[in-house]
Protein backbone atom coordinates (compact mmCIF):
# COMPACT_ATOMS: atom_id res chain seq x y z
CA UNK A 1 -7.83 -3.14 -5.73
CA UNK A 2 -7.04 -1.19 -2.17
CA UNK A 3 -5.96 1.83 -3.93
CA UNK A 4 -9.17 2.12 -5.91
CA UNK A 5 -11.18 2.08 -2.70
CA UNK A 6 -9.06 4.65 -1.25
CA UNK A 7 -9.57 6.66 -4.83
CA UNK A 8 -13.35 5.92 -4.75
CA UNK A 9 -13.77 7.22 -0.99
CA UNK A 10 -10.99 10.07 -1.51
CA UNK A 11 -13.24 12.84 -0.45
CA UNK A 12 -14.35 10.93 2.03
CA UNK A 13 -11.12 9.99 3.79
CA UNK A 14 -10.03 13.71 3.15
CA UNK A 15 -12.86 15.07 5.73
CA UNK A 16 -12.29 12.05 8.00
CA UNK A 17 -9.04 13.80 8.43
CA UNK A 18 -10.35 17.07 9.26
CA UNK A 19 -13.03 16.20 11.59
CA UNK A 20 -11.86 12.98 13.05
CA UNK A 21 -9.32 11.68 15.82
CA UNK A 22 -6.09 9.84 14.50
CA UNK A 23 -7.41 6.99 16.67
CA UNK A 24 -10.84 6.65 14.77
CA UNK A 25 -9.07 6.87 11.54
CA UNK A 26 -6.47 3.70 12.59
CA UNK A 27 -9.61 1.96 14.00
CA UNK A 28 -11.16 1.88 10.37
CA UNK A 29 -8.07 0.82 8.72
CA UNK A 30 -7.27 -2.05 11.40
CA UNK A 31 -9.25 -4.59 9.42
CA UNK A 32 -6.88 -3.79 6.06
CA UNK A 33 -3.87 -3.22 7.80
CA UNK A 34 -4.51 -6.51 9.49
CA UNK A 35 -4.50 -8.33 6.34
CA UNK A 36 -1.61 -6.30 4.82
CA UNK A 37 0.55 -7.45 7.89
CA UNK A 38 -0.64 -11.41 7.98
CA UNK A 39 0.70 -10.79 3.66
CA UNK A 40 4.55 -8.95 4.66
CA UNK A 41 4.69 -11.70 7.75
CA UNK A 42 4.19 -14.10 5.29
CA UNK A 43 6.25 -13.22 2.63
CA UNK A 44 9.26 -12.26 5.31
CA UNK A 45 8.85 -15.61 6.84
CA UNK A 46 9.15 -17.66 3.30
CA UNK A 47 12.08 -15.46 2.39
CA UNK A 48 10.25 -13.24 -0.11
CA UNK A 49 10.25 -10.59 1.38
CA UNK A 50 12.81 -8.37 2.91
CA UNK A 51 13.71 -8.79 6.53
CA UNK A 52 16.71 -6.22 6.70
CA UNK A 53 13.86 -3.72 7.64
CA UNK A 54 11.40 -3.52 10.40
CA UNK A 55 7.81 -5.07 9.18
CA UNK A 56 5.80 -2.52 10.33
CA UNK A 57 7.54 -0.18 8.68
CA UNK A 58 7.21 -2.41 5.19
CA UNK A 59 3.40 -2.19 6.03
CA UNK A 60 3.70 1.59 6.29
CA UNK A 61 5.19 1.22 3.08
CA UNK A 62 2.16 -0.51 1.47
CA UNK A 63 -0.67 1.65 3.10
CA UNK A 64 1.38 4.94 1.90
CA UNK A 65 1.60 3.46 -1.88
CA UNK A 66 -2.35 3.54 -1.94
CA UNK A 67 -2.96 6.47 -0.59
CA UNK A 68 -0.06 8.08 -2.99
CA UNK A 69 -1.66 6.02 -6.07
CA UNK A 70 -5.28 7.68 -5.03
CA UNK A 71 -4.03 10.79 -4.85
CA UNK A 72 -2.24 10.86 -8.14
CA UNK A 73 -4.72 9.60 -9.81
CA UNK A 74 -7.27 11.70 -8.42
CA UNK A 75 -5.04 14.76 -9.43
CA UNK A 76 -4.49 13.54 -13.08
CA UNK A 77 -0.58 12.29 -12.63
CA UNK A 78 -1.02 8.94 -12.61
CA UNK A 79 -3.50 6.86 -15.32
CA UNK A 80 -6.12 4.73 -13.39
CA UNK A 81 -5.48 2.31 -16.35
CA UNK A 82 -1.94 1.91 -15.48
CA UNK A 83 -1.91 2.69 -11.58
CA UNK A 84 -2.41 -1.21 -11.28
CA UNK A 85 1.33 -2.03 -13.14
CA UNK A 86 2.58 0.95 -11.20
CA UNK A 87 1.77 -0.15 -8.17
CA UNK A 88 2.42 -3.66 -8.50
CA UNK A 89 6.12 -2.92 -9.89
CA UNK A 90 6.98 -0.75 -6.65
CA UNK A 91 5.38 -2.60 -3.92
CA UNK A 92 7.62 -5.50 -5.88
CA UNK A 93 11.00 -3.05 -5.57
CA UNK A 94 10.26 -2.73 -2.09
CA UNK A 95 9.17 -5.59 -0.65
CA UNK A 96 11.73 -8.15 -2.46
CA UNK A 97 14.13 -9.48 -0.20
CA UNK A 98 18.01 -8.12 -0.72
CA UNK A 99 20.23 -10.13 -3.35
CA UNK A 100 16.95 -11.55 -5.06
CA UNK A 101 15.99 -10.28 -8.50
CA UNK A 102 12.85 -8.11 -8.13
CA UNK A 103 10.14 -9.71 -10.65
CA UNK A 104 8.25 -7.99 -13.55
CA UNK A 105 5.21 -7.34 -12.26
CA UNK A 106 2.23 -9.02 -14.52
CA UNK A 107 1.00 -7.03 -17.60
């Protein structure tokens, strides 16, 4: 569901970027990025996800899928219909720990 928000508010985020600081921009996405970091820390500390790369940089990873999904989608290369699968199947490539089959993502 985060990547339709940042679809819905596209426009929105695009002007943020023109006309507002980097550090008003991170303030607004604390709350997410909080919750996206309590998931990887999670996952890293059960042994689902990877730990052979630093976690903040697996949260970059997750914030730049949704903004990528938005903006394909936006711009007509990637089905809203099937951004969900898409999404799911490469945050699940990326995030699976080494040496542990990556699952199929649900249909």
């Amino acid at each position: 569901a985060s990547w339709q928000i940042v679809h819905q508010l596209h426009s929105v985020l695009l002007a943020a970027h023109r006309e507002l600081p980097p550090e008003r921009i991170r303030a607004v996405h604390d709350q997410a990025l909080h919750r996206v970091q309590a998931i990887v820390d999670r996952g890293r500390r059960s042994g689902v996800f990877r730990d052979d790369l630093p976690e903040r940089w697996l949260v970059t990873t997750v914030f730049s899928l949704m903004h990528a999904a938005a903006e394909d989608t936006a711009a007509g290369r990637l089905d809203a219909g099937d951004a969900p699968r898409v999404i799911s199947a490469t945050l699940l490539a990326a995030l699976t720990a080494p040496g542990t089959a990556v699952p199929t993502p649900a249909p």
